[in-house]
Each structure stands twice: as C-alpha cells, then as structure tokens.
PDB file of N, CA and C in Angstrom:
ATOM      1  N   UNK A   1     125.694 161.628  91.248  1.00  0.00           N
ATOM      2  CA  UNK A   1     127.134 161.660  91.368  1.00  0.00           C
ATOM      3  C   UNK A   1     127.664 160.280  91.013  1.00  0.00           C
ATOM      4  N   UNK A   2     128.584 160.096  90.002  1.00  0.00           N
ATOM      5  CA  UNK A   2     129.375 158.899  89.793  1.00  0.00           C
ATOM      6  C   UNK A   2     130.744 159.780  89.327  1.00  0.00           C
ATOM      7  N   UNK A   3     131.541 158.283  89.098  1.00  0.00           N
ATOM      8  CA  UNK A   3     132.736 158.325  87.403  1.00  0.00           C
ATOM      9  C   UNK A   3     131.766 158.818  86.608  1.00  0.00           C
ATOM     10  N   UNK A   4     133.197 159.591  85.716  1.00  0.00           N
ATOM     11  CA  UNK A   4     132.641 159.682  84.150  1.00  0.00           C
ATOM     12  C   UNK A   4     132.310 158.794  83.459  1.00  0.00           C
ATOM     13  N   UNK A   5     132.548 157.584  83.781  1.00  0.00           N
ATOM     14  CA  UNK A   5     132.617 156.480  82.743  1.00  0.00           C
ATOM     15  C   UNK A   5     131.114 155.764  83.339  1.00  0.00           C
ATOM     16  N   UNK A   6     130.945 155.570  84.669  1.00  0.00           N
ATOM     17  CA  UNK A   6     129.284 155.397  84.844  1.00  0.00           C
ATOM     18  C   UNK A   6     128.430 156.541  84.266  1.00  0.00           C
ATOM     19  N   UNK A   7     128.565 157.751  84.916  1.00  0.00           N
ATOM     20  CA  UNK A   7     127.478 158.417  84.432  1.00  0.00           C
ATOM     21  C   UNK A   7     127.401 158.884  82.676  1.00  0.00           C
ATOM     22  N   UNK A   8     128.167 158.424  81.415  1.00  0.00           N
ATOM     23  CA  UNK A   8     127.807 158.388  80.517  1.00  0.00           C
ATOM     24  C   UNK A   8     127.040 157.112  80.702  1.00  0.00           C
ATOM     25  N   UNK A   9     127.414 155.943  81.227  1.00  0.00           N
ATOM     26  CA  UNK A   9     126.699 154.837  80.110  1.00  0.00           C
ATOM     27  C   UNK A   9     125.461 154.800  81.402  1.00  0.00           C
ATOM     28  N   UNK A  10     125.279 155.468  82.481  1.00  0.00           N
ATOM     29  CA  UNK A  10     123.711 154.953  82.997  1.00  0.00           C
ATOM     30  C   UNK A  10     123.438 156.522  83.387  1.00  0.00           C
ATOM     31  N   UNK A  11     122.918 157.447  82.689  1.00  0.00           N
ATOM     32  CA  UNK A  11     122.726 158.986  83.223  1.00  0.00           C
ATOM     33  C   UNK A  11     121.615 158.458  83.955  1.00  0.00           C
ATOM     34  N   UNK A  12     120.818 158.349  84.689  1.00  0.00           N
ATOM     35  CA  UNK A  12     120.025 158.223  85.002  1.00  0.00           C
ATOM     36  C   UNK A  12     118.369 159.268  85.549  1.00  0.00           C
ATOM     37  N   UNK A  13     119.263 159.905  86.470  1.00  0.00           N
ATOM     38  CA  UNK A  13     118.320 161.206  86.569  1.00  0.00           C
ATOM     39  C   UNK A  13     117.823 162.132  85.316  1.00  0.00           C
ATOM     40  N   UNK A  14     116.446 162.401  85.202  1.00  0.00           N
ATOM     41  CA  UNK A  14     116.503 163.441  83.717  1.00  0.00           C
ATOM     42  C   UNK A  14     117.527 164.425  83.468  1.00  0.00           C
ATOM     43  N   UNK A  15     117.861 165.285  84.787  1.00  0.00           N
ATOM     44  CA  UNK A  15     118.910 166.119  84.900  1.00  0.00           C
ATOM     45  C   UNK A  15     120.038 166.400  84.258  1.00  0.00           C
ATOM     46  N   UNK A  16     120.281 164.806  84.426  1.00  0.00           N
ATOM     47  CA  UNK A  16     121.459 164.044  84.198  1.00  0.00           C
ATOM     48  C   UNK A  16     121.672 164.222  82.143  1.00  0.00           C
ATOM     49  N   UNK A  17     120.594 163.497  82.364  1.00  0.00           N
ATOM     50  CA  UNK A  17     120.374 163.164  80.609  1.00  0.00           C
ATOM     51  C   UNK A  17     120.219 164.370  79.478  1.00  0.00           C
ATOM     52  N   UNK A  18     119.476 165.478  80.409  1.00  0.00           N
ATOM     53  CA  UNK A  18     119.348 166.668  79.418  1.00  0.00           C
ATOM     54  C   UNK A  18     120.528 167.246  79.554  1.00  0.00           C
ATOM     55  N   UNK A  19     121.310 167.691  80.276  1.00  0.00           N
ATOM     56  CA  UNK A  19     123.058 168.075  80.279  1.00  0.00           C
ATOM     57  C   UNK A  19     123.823 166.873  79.453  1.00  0.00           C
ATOM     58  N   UNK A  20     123.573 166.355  79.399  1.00  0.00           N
ATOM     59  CA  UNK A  20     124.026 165.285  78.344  1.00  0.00           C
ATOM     60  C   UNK A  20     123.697 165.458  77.117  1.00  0.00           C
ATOM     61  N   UNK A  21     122.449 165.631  76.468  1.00  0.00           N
ATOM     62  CA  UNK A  21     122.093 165.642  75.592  1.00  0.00           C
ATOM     63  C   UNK A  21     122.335 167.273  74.903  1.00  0.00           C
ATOM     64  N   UNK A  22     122.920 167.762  75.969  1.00  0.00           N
ATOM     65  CA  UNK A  22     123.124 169.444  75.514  1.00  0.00           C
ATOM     66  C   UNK A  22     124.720 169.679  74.811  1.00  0.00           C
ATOM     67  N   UNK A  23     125.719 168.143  74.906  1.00  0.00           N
ATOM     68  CA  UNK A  23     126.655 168.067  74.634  1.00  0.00           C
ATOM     69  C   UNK A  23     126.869 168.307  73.013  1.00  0.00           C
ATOM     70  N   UNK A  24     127.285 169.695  72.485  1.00  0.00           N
ATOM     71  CA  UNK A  24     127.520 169.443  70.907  1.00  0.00           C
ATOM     72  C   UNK A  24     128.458 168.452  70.454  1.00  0.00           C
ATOM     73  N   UNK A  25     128.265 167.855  69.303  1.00  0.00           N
ATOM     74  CA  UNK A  25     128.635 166.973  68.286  1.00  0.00           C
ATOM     75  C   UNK A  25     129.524 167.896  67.493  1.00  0.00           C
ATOM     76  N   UNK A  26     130.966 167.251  66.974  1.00  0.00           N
ATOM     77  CA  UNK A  26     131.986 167.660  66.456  1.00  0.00           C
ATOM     78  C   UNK A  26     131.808 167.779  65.016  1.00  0.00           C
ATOM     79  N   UNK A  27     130.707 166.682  64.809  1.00  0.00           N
ATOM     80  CA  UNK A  27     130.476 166.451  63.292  1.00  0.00           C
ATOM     81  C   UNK A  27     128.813 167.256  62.688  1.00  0.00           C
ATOM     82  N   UNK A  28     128.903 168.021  61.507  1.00  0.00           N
ATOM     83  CA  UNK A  28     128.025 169.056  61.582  1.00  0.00           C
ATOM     84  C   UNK A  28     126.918 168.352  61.420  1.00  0.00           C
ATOM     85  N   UNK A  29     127.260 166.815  60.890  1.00  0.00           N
ATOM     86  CA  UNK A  29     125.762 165.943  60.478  1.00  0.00           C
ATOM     87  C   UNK A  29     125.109 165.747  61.213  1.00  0.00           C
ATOM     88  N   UNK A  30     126.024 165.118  62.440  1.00  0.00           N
ATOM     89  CA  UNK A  30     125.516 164.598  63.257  1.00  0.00           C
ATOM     90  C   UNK A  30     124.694 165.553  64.760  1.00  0.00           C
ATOM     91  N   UNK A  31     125.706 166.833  64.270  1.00  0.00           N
ATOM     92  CA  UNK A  31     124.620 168.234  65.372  1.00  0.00           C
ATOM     93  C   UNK A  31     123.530 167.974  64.712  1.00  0.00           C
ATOM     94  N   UNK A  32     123.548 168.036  63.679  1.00  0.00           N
ATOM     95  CA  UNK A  32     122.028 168.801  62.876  1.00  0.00           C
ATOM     96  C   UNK A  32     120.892 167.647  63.639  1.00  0.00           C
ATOM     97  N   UNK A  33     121.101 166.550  63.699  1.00  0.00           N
ATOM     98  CA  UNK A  33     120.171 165.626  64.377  1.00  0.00           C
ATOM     99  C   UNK A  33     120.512 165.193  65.615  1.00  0.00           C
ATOM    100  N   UNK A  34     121.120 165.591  65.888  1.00  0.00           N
ATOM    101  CA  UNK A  34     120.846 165.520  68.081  1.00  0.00           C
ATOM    102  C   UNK A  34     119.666 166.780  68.146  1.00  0.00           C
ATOM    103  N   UNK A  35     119.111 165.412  69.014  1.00  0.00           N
ATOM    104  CA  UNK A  35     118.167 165.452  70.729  1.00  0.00           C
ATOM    105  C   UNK A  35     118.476 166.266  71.410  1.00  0.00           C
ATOM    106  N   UNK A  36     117.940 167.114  71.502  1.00  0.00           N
ATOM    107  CA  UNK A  36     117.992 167.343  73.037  1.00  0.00           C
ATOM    108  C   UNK A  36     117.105 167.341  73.888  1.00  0.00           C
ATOM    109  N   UNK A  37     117.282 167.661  74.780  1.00  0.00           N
ATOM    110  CA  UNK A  37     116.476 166.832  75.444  1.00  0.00           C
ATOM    111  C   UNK A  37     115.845 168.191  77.189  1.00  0.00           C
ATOM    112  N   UNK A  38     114.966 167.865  77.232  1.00  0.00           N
ATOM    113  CA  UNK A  38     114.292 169.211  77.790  1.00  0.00           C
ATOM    114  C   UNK A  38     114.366 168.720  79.622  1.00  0.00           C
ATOM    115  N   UNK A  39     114.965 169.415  80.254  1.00  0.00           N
ATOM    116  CA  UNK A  39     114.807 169.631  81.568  1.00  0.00           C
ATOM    117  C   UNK A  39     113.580 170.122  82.391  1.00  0.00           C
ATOM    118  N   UNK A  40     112.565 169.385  82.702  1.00  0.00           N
ATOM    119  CA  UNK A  40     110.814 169.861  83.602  1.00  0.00           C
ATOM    120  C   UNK A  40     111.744 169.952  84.817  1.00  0.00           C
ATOM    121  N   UNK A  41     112.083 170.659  85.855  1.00  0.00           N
ATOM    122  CA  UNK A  41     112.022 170.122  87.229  1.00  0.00           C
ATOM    123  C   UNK A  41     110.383 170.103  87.821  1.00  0.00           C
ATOM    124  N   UNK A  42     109.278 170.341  87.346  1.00  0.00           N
ATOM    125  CA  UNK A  42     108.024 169.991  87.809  1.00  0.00           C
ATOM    126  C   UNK A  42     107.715 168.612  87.569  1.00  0.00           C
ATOM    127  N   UNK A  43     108.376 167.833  86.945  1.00  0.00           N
ATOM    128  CA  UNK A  43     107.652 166.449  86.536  1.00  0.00           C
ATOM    129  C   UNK A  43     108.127 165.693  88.410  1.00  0.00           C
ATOM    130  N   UNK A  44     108.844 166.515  88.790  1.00  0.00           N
ATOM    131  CA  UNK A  44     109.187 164.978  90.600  1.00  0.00           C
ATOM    132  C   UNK A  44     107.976 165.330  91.199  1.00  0.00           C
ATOM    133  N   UNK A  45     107.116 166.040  91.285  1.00  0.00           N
ATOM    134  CA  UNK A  45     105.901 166.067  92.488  1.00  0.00           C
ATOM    135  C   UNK A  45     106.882 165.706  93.937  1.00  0.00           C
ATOM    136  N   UNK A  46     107.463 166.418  94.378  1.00  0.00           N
ATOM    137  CA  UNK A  46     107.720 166.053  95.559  1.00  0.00           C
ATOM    138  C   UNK A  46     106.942 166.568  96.748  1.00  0.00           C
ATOM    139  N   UNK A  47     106.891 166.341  97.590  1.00  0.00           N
ATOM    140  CA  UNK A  47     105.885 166.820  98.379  1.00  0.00           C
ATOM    141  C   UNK A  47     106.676 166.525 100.206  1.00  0.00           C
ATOM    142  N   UNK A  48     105.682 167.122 101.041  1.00  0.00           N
ATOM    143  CA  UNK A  48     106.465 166.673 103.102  1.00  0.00           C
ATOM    144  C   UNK A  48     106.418 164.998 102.766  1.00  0.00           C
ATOM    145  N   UNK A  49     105.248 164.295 102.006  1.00  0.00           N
ATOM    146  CA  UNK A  49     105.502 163.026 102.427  1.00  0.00           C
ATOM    147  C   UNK A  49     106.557 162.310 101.476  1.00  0.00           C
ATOM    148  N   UNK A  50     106.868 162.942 100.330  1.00  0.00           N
ATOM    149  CA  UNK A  50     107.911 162.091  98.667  1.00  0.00           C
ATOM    150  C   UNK A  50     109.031 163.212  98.610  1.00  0.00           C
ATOM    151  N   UNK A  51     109.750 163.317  99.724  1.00  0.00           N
ATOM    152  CA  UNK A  51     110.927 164.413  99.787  1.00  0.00           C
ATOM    153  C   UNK A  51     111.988 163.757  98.852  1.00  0.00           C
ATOM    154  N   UNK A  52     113.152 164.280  98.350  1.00  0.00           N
ATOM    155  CA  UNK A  52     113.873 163.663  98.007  1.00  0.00           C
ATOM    156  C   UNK A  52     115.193 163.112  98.904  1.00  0.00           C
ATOM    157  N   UNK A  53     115.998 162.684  98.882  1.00  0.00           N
ATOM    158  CA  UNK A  53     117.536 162.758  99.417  1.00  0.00           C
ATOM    159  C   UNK A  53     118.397 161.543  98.705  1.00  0.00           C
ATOM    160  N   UNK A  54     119.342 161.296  99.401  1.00  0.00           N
ATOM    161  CA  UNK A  54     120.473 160.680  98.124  1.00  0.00           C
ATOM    162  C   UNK A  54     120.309 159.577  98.329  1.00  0.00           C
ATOM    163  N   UNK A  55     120.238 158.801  97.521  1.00  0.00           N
ATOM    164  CA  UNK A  55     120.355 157.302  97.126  1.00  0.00           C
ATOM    165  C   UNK A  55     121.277 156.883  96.291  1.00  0.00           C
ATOM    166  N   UNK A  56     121.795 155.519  96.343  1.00  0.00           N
ATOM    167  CA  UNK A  56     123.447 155.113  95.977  1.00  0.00           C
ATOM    168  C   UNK A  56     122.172 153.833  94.966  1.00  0.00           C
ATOM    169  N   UNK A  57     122.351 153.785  93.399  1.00  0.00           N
ATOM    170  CA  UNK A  57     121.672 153.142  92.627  1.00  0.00           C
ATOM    171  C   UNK A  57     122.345 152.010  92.465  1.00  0.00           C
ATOM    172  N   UNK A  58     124.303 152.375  92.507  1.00  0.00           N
ATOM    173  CA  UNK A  58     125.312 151.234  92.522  1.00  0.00           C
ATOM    174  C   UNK A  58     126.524 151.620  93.517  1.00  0.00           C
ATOM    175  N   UNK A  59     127.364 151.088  93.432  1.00  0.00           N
ATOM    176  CA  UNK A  59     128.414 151.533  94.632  1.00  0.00           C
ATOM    177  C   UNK A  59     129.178 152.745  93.898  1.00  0.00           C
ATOM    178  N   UNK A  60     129.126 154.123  94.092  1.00  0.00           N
ATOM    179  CA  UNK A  60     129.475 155.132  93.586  1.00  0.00           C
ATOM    180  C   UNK A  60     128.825 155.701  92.516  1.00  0.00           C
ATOM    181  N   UNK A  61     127.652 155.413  92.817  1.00  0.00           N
ATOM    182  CA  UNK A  61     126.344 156.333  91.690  1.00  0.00           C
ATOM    183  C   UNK A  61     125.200 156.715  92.453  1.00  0.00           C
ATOM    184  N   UNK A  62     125.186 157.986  92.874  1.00  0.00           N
ATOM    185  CA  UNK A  62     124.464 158.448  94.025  1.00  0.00           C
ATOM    186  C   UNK A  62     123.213 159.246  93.216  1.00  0.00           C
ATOM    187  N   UNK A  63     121.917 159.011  93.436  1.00  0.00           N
ATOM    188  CA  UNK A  63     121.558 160.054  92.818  1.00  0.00           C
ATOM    189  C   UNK A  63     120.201 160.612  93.964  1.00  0.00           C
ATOM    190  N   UNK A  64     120.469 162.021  93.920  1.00  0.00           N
ATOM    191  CA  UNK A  64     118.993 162.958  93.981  1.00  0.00           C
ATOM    192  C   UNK A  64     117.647 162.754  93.972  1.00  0.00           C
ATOM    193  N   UNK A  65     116.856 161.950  94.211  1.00  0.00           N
ATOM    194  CA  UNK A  65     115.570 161.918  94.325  1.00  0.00           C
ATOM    195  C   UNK A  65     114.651 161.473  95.657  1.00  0.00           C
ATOM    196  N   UNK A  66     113.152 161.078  95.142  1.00  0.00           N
ATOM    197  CA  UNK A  66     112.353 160.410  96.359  1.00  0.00           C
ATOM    198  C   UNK A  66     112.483 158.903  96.266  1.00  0.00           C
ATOM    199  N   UNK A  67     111.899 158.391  97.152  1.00  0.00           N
ATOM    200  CA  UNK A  67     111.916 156.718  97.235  1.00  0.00           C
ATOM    201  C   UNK A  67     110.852 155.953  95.843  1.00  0.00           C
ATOM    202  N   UNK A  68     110.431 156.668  95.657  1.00  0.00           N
ATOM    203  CA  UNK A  68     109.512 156.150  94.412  1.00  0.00           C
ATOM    204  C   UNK A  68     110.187 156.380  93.329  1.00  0.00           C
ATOM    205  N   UNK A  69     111.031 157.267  93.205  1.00  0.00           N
ATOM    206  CA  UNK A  69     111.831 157.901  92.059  1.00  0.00           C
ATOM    207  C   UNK A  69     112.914 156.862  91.569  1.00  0.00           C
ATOM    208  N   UNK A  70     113.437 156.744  93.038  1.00  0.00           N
ATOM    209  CA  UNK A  70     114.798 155.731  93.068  1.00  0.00           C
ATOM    210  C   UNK A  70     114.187 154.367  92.793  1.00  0.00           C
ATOM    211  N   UNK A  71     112.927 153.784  93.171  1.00  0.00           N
ATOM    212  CA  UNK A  71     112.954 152.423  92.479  1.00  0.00           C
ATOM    213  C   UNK A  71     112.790 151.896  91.215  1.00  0.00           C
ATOM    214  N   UNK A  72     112.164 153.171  90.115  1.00  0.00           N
ATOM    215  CA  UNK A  72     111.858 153.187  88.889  1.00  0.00           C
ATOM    216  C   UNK A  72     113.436 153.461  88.260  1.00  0.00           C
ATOM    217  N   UNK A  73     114.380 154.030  88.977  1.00  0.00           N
ATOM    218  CA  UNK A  73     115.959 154.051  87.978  1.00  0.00           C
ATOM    219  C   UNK A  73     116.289 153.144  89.078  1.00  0.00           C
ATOM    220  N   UNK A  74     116.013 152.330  89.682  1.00  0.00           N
ATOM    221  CA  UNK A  74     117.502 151.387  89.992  1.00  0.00           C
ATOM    222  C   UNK A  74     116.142 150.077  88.759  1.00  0.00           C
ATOM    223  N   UNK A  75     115.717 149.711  88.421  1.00  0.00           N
ATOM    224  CA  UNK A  75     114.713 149.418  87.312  1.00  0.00           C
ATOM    225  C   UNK A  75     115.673 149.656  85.852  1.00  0.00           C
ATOM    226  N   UNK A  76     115.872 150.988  85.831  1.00  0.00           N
ATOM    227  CA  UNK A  76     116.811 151.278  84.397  1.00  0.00           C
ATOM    228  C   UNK A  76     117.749 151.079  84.333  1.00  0.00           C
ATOM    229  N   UNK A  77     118.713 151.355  85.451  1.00  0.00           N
ATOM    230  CA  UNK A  77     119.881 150.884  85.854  1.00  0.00           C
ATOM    231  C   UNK A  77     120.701 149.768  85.335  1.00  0.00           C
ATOM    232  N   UNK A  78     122.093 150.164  84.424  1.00  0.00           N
ATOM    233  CA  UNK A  78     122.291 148.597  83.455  1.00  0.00           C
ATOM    234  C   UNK A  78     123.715 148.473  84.040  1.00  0.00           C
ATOM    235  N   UNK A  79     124.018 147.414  84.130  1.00  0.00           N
ATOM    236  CA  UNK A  79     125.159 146.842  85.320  1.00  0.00           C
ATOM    237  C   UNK A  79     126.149 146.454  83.880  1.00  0.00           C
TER     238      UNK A  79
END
C-alpha cells in the first residue's frame, strides 16, 4: 500500500510489479515489447515460523510479507 506516485517508482513486492507490468502500452511498438512479468505466489515459502504481516518500507509504503522478505526490499527500496 502507498501513493500512486511511490508505488510506480518503488513497486516493490513481485505482486506489485507483475500488475504493473500487465499495464498495456498506448503505443503498438512499444506493446509488442513489454514484459510481463509472471506472478509465483509459491516463490514466499512462508511457513508457522516466516508468517507474513505488514511492514511500512517508508512512511506510507506498507507492504505484505515475512521479516526476511522485508529486509531484502527495504535493500531495493530507492528514496
């Protein structure tokens, strides 16, 4: 959860990024070569001990994951 204007420039969660990347392009050139970009929800391994819950990466950018998850994107995270 952020602004629109954070969560374009830091999507962070994959989630995030493949709904993003699912956004069509106005220009036919530029569809023809977009990414997209594939949604696993199997890649978190979460487990009783790597549960997830919300974490704040910046002040109003909350995101969804485990504690191991969240230290590798506050890592990507560009201020």
């Amino acid at each position: 959860m952020a602004d629109s204007d954070e969560l374009f420039k830091n999507p962070l969660h994959p989630y995030t990024r493949a709904l993003l990347s699912a956004i069509p392009e106005p220009d036919p050139i530029n569809e023809k070569k977009r990414v997209k970009i594939h949604y696993d929800p199997e890649i978190h391994h979460y487990s009783e001990s790597n549960n997830p819950s919300y974490h704040e990466v910046a002040p109003g950018h909350t995101i969804y994951c485990s504690d191991e998850e969240f230290e590798q994107y506050k890592k990507e995270w560009k201020a």
